[in-house]
Protein backbone atom coordinates (compact mmCIF):
# COMPACT_ATOMS: atom_id res chain seq x y z
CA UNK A 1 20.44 -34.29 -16.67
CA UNK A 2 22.37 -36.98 -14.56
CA UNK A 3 20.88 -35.64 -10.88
CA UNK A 4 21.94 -36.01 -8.39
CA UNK A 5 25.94 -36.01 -8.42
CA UNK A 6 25.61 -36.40 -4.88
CA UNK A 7 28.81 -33.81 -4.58
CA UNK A 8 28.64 -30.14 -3.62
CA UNK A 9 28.75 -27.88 -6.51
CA UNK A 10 30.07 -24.14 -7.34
CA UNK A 11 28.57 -23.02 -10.72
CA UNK A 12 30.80 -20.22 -12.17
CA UNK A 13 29.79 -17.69 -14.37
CA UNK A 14 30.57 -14.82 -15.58
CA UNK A 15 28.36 -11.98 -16.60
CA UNK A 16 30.44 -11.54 -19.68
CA UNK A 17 30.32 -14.76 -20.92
CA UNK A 18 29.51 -14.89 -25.23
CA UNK A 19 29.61 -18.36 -25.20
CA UNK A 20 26.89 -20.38 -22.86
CA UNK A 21 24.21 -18.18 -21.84
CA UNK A 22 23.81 -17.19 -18.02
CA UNK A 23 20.13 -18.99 -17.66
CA UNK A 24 21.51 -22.22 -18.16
CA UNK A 25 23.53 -21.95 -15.30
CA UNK A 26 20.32 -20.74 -13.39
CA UNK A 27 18.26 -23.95 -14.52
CA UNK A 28 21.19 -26.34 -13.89
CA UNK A 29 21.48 -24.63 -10.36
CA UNK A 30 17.47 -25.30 -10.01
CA UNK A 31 17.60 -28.74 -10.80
CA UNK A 32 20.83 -29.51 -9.09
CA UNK A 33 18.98 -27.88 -5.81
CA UNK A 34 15.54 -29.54 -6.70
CA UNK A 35 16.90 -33.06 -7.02
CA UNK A 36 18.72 -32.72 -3.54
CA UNK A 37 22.25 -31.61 -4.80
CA UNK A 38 24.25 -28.98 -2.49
CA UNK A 39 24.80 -26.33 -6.16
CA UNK A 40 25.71 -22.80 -5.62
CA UNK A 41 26.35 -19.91 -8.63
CA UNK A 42 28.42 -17.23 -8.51
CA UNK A 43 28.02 -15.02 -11.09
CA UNK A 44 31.07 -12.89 -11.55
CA UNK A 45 30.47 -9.24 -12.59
CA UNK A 46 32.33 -8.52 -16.18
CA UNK A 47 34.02 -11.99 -16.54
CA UNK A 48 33.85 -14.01 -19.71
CA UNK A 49 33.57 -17.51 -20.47
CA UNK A 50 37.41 -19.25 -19.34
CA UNK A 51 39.06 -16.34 -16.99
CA UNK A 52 38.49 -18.83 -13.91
CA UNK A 53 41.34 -20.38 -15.56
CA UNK A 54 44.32 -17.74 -15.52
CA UNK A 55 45.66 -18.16 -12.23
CA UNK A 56 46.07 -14.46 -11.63
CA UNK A 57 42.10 -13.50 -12.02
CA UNK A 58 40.36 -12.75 -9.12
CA UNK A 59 37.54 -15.76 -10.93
CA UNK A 60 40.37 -17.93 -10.05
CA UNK A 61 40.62 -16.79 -7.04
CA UNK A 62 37.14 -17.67 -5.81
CA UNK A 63 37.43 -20.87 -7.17
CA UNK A 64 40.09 -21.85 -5.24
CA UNK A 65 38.55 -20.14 -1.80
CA UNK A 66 35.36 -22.20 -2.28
CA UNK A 67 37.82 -25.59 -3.11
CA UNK A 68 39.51 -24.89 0.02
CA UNK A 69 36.68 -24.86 2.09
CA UNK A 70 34.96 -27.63 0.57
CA UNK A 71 37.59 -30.08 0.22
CA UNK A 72 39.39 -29.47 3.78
CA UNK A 73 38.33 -31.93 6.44
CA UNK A 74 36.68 -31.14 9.85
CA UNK A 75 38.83 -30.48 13.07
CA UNK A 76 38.62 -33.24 15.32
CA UNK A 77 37.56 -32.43 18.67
């Protein structure tokens, strides 16, 4: 792994996902966190592997909420 991106991170994955198994997001997470990265997971209860993508999903949703926070700029004082 390339570590650290030196970017903060949101890991999404969903408990329902067929296609890339759950514990590799965990040990991507680790490592992210070990080598100094700012990495978070949210594991999303019955979601499968792409539902972050349809707009209307609440997976979507939380993506957005976290991008939102993360990407807006502090208030001046």
């Amino acid at each position: 792994m390339m570590l650290p991106l030196l970017v903060p991170q949101l890991i999404i994955h969903g408990t329902e996902d067929t296609a890339v198994p759950i514990e590799f997001s965990h040990s991507y997470v680790r490592a992210a966190r070990d080598a100094g990265d700012d990495a978070d997971l949210l594991e999303l209860s019955g979601v499968g592997h792409k539902e972050f993508l349809e707009s209307a999903s609440t997976a979507h949703s939380r993506l957005c909420h976290w991008l939102t926070g993360t990407l807006e700029e502090p208030s001046a004082p």
